[in-house]
Structures are given as structure tokens and as C-alpha cells.
C-alpha atoms as a PDB file:
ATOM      1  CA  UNK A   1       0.000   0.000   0.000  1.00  0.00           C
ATOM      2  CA  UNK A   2       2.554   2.445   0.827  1.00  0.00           C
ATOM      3  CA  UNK A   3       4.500   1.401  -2.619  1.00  0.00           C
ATOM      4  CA  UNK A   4       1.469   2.737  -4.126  1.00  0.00           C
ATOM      5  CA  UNK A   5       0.764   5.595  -2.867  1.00  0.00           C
ATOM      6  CA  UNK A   6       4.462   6.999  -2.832  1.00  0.00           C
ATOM      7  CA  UNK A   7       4.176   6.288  -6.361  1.00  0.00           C
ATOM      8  CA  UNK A   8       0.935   7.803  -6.662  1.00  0.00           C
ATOM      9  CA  UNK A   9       2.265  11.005  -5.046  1.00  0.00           C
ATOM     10  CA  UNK A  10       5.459  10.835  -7.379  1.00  0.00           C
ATOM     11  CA  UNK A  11       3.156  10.708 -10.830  1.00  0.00           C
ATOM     12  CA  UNK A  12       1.160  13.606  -9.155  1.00  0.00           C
ATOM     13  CA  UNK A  13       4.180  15.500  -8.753  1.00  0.00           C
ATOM     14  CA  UNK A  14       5.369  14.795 -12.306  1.00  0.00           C
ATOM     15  CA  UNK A  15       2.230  15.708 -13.617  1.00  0.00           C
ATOM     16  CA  UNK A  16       2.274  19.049 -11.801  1.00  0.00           C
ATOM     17  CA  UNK A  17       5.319  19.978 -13.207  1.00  0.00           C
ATOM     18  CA  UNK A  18       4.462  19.043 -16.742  1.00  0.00           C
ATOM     19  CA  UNK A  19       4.489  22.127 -19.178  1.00  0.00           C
ATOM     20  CA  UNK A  20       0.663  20.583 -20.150  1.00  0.00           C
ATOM     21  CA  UNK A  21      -0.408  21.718 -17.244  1.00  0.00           C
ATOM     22  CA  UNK A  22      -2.694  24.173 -16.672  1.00  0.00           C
ATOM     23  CA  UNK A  23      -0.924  26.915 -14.556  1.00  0.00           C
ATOM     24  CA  UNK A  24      -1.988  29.632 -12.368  1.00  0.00           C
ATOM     25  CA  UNK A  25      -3.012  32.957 -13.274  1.00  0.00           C
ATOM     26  CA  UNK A  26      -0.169  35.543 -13.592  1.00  0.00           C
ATOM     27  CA  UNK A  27      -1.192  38.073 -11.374  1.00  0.00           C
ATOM     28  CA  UNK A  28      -2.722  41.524 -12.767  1.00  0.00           C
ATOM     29  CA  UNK A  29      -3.568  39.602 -16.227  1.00  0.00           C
ATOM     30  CA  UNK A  30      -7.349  39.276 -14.855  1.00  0.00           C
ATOM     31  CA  UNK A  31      -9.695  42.021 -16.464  1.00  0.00           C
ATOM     32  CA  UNK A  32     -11.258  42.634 -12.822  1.00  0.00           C
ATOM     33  CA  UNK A  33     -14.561  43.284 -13.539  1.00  0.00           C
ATOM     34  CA  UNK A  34     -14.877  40.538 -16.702  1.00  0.00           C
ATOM     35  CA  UNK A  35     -16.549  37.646 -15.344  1.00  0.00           C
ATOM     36  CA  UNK A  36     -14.626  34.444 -17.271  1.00  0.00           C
ATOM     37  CA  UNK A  37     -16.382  30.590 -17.634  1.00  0.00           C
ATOM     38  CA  UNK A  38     -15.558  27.294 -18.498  1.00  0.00           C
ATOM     39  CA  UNK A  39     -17.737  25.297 -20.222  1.00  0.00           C
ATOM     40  CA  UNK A  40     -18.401  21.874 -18.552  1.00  0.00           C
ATOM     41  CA  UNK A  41     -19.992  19.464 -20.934  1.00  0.00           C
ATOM     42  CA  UNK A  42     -22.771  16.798 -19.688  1.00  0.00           C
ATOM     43  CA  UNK A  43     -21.113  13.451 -18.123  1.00  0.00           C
ATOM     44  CA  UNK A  44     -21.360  11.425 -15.456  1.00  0.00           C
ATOM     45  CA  UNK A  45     -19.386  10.757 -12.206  1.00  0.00           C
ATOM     46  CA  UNK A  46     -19.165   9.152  -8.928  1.00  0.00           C
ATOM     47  CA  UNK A  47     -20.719  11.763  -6.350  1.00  0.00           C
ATOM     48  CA  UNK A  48     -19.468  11.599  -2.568  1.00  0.00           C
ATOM     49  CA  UNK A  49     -16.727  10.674  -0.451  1.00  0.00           C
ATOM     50  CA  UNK A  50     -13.873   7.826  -2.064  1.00  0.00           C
ATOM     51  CA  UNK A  51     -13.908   4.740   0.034  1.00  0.00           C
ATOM     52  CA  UNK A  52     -10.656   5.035   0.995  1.00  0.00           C
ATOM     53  CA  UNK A  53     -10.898   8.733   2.606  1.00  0.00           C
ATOM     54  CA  UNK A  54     -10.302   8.302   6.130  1.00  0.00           C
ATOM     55  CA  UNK A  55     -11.740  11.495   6.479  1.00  0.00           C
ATOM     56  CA  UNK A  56     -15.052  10.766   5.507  1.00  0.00           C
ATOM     57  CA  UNK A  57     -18.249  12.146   6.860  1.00  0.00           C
ATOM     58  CA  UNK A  58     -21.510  10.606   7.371  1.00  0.00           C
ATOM     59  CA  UNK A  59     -23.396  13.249   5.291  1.00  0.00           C
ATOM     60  CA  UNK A  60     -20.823  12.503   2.380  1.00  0.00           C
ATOM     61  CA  UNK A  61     -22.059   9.137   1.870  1.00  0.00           C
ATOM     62  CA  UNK A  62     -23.127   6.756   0.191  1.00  0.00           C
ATOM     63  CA  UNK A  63     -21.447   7.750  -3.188  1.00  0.00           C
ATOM     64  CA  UNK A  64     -22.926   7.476  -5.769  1.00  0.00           C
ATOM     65  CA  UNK A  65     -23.407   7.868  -9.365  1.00  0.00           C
ATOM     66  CA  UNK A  66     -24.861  10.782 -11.271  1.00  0.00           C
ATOM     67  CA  UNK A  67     -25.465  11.738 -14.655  1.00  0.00           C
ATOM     68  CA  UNK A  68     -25.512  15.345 -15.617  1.00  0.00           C
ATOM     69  CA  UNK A  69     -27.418  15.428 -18.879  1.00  0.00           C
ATOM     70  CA  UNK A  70     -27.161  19.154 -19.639  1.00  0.00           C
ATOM     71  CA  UNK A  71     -24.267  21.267 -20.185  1.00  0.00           C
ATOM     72  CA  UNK A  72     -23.567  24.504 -18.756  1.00  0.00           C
ATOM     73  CA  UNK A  73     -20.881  26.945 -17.809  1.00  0.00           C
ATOM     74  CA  UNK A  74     -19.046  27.756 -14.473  1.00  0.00           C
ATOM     75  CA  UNK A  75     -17.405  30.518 -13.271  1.00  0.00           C
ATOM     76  CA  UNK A  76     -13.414  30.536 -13.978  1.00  0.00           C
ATOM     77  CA  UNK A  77     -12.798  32.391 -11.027  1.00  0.00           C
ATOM     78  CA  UNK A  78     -14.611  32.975  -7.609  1.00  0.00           C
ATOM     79  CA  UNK A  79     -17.093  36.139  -7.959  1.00  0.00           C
ATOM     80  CA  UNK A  80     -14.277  38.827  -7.141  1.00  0.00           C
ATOM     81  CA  UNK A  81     -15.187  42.287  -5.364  1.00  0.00           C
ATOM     82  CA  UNK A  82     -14.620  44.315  -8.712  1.00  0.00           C
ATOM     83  CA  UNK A  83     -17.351  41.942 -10.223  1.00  0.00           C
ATOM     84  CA  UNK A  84     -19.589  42.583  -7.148  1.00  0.00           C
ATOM     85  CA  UNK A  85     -19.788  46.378  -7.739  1.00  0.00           C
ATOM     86  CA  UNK A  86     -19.396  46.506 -11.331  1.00  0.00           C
ATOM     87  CA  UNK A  87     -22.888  44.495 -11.127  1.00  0.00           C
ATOM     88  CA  UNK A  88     -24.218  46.046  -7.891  1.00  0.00           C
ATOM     89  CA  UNK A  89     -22.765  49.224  -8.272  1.00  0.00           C
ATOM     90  CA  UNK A  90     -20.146  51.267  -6.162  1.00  0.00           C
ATOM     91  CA  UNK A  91     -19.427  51.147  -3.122  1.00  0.00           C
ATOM     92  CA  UNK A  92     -21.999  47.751  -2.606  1.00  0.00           C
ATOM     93  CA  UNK A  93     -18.966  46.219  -1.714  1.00  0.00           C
ATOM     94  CA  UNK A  94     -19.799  44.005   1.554  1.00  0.00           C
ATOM     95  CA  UNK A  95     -16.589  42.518   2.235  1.00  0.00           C
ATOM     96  CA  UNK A  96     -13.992  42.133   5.197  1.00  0.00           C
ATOM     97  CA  UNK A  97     -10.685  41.071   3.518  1.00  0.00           C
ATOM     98  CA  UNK A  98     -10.676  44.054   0.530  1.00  0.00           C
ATOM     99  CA  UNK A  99      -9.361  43.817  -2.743  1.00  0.00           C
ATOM    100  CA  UNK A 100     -10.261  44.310  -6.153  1.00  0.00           C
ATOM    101  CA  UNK A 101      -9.477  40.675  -7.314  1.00  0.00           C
ATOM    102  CA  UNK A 102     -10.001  39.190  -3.972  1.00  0.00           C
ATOM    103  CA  UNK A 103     -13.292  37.225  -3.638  1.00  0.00           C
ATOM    104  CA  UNK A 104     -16.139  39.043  -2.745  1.00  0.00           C
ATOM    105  CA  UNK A 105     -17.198  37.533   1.027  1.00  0.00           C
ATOM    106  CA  UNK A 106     -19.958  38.507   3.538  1.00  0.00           C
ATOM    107  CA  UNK A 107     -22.864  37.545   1.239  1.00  0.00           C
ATOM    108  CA  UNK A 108     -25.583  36.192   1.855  1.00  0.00           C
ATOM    109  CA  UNK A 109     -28.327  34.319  -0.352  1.00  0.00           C
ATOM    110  CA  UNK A 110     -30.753  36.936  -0.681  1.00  0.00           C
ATOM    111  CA  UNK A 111     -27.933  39.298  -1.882  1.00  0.00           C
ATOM    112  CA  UNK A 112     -26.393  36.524  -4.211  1.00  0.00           C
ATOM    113  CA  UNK A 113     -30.014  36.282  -5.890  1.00  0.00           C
ATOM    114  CA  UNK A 114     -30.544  39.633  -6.373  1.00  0.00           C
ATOM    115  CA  UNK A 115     -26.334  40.327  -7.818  1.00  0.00           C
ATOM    116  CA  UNK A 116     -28.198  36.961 -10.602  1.00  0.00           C
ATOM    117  CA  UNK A 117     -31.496  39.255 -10.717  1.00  0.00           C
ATOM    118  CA  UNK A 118     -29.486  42.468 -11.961  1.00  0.00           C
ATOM    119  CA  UNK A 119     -27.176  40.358 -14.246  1.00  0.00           C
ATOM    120  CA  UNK A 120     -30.099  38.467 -15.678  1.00  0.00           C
ATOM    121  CA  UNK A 121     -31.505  41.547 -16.300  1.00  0.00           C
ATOM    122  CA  UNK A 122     -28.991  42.242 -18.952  1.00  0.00           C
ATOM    123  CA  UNK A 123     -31.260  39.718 -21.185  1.00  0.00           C
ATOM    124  CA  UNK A 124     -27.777  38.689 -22.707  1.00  0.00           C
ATOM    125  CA  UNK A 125     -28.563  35.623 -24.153  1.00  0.00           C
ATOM    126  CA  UNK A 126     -27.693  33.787 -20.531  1.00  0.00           C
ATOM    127  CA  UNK A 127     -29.475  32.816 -17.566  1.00  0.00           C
ATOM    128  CA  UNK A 128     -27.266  33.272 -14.797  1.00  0.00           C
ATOM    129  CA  UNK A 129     -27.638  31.444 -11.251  1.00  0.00           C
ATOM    130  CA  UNK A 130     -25.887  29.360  -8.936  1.00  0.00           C
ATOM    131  CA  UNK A 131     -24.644  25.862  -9.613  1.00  0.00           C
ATOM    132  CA  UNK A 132     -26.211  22.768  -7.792  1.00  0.00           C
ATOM    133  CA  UNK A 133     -24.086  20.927  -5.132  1.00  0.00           C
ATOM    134  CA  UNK A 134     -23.707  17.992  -7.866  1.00  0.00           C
ATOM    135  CA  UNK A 135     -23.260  20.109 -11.003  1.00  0.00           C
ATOM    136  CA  UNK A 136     -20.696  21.934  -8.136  1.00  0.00           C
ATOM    137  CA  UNK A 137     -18.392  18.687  -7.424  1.00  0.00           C
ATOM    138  CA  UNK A 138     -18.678  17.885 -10.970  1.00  0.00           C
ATOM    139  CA  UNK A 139     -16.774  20.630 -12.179  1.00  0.00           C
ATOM    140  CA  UNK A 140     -14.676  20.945  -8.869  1.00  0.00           C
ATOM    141  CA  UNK A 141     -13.790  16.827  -9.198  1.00  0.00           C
ATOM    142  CA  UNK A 142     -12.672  17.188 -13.162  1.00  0.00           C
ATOM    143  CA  UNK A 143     -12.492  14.010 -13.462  1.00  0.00           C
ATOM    144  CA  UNK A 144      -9.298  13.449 -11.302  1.00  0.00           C
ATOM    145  CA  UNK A 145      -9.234  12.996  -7.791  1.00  0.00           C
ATOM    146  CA  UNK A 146      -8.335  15.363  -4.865  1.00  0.00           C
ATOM    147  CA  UNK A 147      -5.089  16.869  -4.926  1.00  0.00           C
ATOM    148  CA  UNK A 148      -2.944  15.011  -2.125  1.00  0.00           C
ATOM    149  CA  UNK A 149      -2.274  16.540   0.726  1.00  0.00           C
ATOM    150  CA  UNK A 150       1.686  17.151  -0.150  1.00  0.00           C
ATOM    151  CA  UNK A 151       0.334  19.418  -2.540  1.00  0.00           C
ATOM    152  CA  UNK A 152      -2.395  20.964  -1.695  1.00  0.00           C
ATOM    153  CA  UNK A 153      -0.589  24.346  -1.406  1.00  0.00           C
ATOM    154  CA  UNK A 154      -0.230  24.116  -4.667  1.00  0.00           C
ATOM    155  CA  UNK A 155      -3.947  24.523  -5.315  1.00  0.00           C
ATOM    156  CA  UNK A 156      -5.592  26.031  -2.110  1.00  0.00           C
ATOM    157  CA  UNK A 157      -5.767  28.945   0.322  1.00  0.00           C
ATOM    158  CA  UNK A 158      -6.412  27.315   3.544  1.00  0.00           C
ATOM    159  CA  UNK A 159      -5.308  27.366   7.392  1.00  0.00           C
ATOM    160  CA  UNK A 160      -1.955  26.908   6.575  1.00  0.00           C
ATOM    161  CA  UNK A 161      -0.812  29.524   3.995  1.00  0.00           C
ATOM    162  CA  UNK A 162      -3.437  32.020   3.603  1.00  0.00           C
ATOM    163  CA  UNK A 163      -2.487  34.380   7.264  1.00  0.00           C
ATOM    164  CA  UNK A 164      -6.233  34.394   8.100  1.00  0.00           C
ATOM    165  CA  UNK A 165      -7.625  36.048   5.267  1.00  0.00           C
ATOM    166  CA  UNK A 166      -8.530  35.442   1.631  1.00  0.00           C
ATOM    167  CA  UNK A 167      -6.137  36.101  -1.194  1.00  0.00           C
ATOM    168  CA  UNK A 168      -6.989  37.595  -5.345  1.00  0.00           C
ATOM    169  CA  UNK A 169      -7.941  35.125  -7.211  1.00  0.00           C
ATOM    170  CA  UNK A 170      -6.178  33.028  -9.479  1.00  0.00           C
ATOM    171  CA  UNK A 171      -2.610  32.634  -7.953  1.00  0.00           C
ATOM    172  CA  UNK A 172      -2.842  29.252  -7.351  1.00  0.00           C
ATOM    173  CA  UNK A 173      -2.911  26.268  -9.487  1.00  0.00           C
ATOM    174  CA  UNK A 174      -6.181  25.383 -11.498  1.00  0.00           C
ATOM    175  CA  UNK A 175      -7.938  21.966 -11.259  1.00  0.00           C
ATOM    176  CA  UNK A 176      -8.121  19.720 -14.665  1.00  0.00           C
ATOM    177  CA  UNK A 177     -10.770  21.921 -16.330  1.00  0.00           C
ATOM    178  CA  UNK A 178      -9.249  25.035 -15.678  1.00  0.00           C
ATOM    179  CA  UNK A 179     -10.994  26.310 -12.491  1.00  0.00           C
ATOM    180  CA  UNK A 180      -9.534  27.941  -9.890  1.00  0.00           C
ATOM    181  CA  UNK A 181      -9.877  27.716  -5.944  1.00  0.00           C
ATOM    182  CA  UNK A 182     -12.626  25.352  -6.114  1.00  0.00           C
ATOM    183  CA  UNK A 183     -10.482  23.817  -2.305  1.00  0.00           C
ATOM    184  CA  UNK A 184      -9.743  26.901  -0.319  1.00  0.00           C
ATOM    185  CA  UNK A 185     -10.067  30.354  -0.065  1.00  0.00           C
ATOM    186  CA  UNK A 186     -13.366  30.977   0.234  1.00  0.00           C
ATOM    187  CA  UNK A 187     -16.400  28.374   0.339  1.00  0.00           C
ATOM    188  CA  UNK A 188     -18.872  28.879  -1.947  1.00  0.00           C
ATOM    189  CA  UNK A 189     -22.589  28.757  -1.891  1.00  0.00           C
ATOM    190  CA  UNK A 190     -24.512  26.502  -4.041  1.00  0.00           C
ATOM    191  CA  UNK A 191     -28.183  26.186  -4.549  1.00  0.00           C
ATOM    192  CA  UNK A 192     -29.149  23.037  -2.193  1.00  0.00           C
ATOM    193  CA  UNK A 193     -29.961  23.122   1.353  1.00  0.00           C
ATOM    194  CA  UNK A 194     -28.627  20.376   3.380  1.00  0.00           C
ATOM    195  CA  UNK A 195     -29.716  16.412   3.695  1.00  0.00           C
ATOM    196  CA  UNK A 196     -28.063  13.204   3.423  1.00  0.00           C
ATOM    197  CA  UNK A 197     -27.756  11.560   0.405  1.00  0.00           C
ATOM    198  CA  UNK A 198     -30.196   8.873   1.081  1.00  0.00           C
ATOM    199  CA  UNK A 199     -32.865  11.155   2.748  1.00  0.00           C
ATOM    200  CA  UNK A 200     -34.917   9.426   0.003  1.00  0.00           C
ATOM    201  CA  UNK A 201     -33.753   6.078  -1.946  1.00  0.00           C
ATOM    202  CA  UNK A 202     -30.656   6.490  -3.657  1.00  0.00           C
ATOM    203  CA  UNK A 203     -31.285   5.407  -7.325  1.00  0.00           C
ATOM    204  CA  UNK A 204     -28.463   3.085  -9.606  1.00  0.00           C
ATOM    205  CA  UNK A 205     -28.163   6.465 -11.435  1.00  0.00           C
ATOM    206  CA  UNK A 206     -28.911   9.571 -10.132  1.00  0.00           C
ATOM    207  CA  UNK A 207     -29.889  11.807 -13.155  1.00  0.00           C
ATOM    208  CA  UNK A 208     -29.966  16.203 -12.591  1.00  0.00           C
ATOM    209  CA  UNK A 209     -30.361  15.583  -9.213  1.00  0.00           C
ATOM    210  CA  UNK A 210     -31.228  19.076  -6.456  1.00  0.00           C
ATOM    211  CA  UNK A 211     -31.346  19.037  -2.910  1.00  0.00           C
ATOM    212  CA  UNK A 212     -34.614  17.994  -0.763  1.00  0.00           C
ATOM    213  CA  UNK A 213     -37.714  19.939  -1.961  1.00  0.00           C
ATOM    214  CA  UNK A 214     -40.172  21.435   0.858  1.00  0.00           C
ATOM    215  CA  UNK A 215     -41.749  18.800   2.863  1.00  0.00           C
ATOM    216  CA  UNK A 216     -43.807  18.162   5.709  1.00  0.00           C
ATOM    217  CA  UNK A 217     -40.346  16.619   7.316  1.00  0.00           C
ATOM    218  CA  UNK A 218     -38.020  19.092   6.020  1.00  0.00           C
ATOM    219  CA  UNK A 219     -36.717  16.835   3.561  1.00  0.00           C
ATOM    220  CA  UNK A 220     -33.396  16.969   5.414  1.00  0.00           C
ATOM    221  CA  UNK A 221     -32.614  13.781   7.256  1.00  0.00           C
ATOM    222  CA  UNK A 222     -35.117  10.926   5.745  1.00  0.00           C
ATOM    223  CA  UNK A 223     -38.434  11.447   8.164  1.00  0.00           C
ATOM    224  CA  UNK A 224     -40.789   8.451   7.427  1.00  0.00           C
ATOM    225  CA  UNK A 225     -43.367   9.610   4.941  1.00  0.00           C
ATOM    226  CA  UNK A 226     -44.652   6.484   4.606  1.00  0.00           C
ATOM    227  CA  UNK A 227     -47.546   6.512   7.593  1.00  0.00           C
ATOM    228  CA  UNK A 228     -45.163   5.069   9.857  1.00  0.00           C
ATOM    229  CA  UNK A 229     -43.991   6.469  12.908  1.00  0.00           C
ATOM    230  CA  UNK A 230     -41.947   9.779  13.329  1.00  0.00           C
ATOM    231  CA  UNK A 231     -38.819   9.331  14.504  1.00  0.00           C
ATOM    232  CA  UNK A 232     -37.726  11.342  17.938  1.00  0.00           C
ATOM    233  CA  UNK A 233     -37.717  15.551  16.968  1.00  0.00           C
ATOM    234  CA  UNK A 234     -34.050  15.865  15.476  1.00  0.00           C
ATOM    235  CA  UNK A 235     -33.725  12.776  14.646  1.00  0.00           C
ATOM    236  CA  UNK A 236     -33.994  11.012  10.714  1.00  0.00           C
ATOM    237  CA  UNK A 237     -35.130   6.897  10.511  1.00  0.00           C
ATOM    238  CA  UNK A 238     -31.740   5.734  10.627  1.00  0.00           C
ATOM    239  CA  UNK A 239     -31.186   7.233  13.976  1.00  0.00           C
ATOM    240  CA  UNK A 240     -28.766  10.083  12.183  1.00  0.00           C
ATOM    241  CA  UNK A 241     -28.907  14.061  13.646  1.00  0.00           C
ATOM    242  CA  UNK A 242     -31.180  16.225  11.321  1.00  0.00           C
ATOM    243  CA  UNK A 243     -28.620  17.882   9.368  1.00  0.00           C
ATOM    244  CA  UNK A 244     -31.303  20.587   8.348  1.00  0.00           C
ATOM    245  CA  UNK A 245     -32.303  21.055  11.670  1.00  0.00           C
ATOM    246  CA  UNK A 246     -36.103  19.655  10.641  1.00  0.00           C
ATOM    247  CA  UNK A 247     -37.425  22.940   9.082  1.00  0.00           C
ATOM    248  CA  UNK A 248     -39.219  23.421   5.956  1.00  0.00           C
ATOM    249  CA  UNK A 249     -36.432  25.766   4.820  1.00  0.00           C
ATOM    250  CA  UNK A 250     -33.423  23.696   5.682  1.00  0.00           C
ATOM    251  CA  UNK A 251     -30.037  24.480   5.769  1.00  0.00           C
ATOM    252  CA  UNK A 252     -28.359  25.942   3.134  1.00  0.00           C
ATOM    253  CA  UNK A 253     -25.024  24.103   1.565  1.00  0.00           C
ATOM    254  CA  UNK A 254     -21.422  25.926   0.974  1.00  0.00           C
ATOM    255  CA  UNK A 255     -18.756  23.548  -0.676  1.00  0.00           C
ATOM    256  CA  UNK A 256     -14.938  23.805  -1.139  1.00  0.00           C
ATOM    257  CA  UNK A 257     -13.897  25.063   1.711  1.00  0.00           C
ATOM    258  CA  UNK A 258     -11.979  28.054   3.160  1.00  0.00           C
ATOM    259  CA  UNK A 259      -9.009  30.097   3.497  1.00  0.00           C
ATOM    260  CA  UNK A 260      -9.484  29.274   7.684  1.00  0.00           C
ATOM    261  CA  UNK A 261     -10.191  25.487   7.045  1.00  0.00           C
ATOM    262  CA  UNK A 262      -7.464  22.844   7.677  1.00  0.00           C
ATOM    263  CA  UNK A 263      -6.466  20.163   5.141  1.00  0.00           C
ATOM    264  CA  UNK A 264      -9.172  17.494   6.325  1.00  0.00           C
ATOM    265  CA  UNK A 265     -11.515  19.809   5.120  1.00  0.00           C
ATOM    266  CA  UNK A 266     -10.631  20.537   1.837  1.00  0.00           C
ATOM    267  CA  UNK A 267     -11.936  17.635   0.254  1.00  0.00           C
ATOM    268  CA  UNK A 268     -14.140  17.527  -2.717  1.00  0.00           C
ATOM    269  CA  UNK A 269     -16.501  15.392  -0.863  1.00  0.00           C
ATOM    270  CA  UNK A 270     -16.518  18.088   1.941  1.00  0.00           C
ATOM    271  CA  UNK A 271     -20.207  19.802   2.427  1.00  0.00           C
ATOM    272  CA  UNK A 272     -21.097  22.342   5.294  1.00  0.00           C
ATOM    273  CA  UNK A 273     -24.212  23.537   6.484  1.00  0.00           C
ATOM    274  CA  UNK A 274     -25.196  25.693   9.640  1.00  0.00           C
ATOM    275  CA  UNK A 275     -27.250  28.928  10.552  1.00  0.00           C
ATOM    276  CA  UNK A 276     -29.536  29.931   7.722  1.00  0.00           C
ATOM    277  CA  UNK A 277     -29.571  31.403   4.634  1.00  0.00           C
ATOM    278  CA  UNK A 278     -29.083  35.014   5.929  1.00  0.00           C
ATOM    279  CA  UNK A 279     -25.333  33.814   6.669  1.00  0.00           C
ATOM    280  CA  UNK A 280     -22.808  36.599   6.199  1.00  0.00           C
ATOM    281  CA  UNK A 281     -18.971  35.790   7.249  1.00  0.00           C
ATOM    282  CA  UNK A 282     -15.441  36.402   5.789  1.00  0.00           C
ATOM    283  CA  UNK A 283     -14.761  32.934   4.437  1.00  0.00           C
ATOM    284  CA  UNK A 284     -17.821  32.614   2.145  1.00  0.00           C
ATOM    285  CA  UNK A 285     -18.160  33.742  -1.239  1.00  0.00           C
ATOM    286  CA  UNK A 286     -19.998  32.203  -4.344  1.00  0.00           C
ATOM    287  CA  UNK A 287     -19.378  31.358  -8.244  1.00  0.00           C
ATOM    288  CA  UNK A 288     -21.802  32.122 -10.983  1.00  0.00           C
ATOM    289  CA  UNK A 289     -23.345  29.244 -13.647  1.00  0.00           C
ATOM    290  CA  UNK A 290     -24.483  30.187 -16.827  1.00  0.00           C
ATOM    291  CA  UNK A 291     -26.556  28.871 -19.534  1.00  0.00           C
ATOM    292  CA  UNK A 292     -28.453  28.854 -22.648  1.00  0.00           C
ATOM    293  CA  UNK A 293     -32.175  29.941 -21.556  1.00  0.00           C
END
């Protein structure tokens, strides 16, 4: 086992260095208020925590397969500051670490759907919004698997480089498809709110799939709706903590994690929920999806 994995790390390493590689941003080449995409074409992949991550959460399994049957187009970049109020106008600006390039933080939904009201207002030929937690860790996965801890410097702004604060976009490495800071520097909203996986019965192939819809049970942590018995308050059926808490509204989902996060939880399997969706801190931040109407 160790063999493998030292040569694992090794062909990592090799590949990081290779001149194919996609490499991170030169600083002060970004346009700062020119939102970039990458286009992400339908596929499938496996959805959740790897079997071998010691790491692993309860809420990140099981995994499981999902097909994405619709393309679309993600955000290059973390919404930046400059993009904030070039959208919302000046001084809108709600942010604690400042910086033109820097991600814009202290958001919270509400103000994320009204930045995707005034940008879909443009009638541009796009619908704008934000991505889904799948459509989210397909794009951040690529198709390759995390980046190993050894490097993860490389690739993230996190508890151990980033001297409590967030840092301009961009400067570190890219994943696969070309997107950067999808681990680290700030966590990003997505569209879900919180549940496990198999609140409801996990199908062989899991096609477009969202997060819970309203329910009498909060959709959040599998309440019987089958006439049965409730389970204690704050409980699910398979004796499991409501991870939404048991509202109607639920909790609201943030992926990738943060520039104050440590290595365990930079993981593209990694999903955090708390408070509601009126959540405004320093180490949250958002990236746009865009589409064909």
C-alpha cells in the first residue's frame, strides 16, 4: 500500500510539473470586472466521499453515481469584489478582507439572488444562477481525484498559507478543467440546502439531481413519509442528527472550503451547512453558472 501511494504522489508531482499543465493565473492579467467561464460538458461521475478517505463524513455518503445530462458553464474564477460592484454598483462592496481581485465575502443568499437578478436583467442571451451541489463537485472533481495533501498548497488557500484572510484570485494552481480555488479560499454557496444523500432512496443512477424539496419533514434527514412512525424531533429513521435542523427551509449548503479550514476539510466530498440562509462571514463567497435559456 505504501509502494502505491508513494508512487501515486510521485506521478502527481510529475504531472504538476508538466508544461501541459494548466498553470496559475499571472497576477494583474485578470480584467477585474470581466466575469470568465468554463464550459463543462454533460457526463457522469461518482458523487461523494472515495472509500478510501479516512476522512469521511456521514453526510458525504453513500457515493454514488450521477449523470448530468445538460451542459452549462461555471465561473473561472470565484465572484471577485470588482465583479460585485461593477454588477451592484459602487461602493456595494460588503466585504472584510478588501481587494479588487479578492473574492467578494460577507454575502448572503438573498444578496447573491438579487447580484443573478441584476445580471439576468442584462437579457444577454444567458441565464445566470448558482450551480447545484452535484453540477458543483462535478466541475470541482474534473475528473481526477483530490489533490494530495503534499500538494495541496499548490492549489488552495487554507489554514496553513493564507495568514487568516482570503487572497486575489487566481494565484494558485487550477484543477483539470481550468478552475480555480474550487479547495480553499473561500467556500462557496450553491443552490441546495442540506440532507443526506439517502434522505430518500438512492437510485443506480442519479440523473440532474437538487437538494430535498419542501416537505412536511423538512426533507433533510429521511423522516418516514410512509404513515409510519416519526422518529424522535431531530432525529432522521436511521437514527442520524437532522442535518437541516427539521425545518421546511433547511439548511443551506457551501462547498470547497476556506481560506481558515485545515487540510481534512478541503476535500471535494466536503459539504457544510449551519445557521440559515441570511449567513454573512469572511470565508464565504460564491461562483456564478451560466446557460443557454
Amino acid at each position: 500500500m505504501n509502494s502505491i501511494r508513494i508512487g501515486f504522489l510521485a506521478a502527481f508531482a510529475a504531472m504538476a510539473q508538466s508544461p501541459n499543465t494548466p498553470k496559475a493565473a499571472p497576477a494583474g492579467t485578470m480584467n477585474p470586472s470581466r466575469m470568465e467561464f468554463v464550459k463543462i460538458t454533460p457526463g457522469e461521475f461518482m458523487m461523494g466521499c472515495v472509500p478510501a478517505d479516512k476522512d469521511c463524513l456521514e453526510d458525504e455518503v453513500p457515493r454514488h453515481k450521477v449523470r448530468l445530462t445538460r451542459g452549462f458553464e461555471i465561473g473561472k474564477y470565484e465572484v471577485t469584489q470588482a465583479q460585485w460592484e461593477a454588477v451592484m454598483g459602487p461602493h456595494s462592496n460588503p466585504s472584510q478582507t478588501m481587494g479588487p481581485n479578492n473574492p467578494v465575502d460577507s454575502v448572503n443568499k438573498a444578496e447573491i439572488y438579487a447580484f443573478l437578478d441584476k445580471m439576468n436583467a442584462r437579457n444577454d442571451g444567458f441565464k445566470y444562477r448558482l450551480p447545484t451541489e452535484a453540477e458543483w463537485e462535478y466541475a470541482a472533481r474534473a475528473g481526477t481525484p483530490d489533490p494530495p495533501r503534499a500538494f495541496l498548497g499548490e492549489y488552495a488557500w487554507f489554514a496553513d498559507n493564507s495568514d487568516d484572510e482570503s487572497h486575489p484570485v487566481g494565484l494558485k494552481r487550477p484543477n483539470a478543467w481550468g478552475l480555480y480555488d474550487v479547495l480553499g479560499n473561500v467556500r462557496e454557496w450553491v443552490e441546495d440546502r442540506a440532507a443526506y444523500y439517502d434522505y430518500e432512496p438512492v437510485p443506480e443512477v442519479s440523473v440532474d439531481p437538487k437538494g430535498p424539496q419542501r416537505s412536511r419533514f423538512g426533507g433533510g434527514g429521511g423522516g418516514r413519509t410512509d404513515g409510519g412512525p416519526r422518529p424522535p424531533k431531530g432525529i432522521d429513521s436511521k437514527g442520524r442528527l437532522l442535518i437541516n435542523g427539521g425545518g421546511a427551509e433547511g439548511l443551506p449548503v457551501f462547498r470547497g472550503g476556506g481560506w481558515d479550514n485545515f487540510a481534512p476539510y478541503l476535500r471535494l466530498s466536503s459539504r457544510y451547512y449551519y445557521y440559515g440562509t441570511d449567513l454573512k462571514v469572511s470565508d464565504i463567497g460564491f461562483r456564478v453558472v451560466r446557460e443557454a435559456p
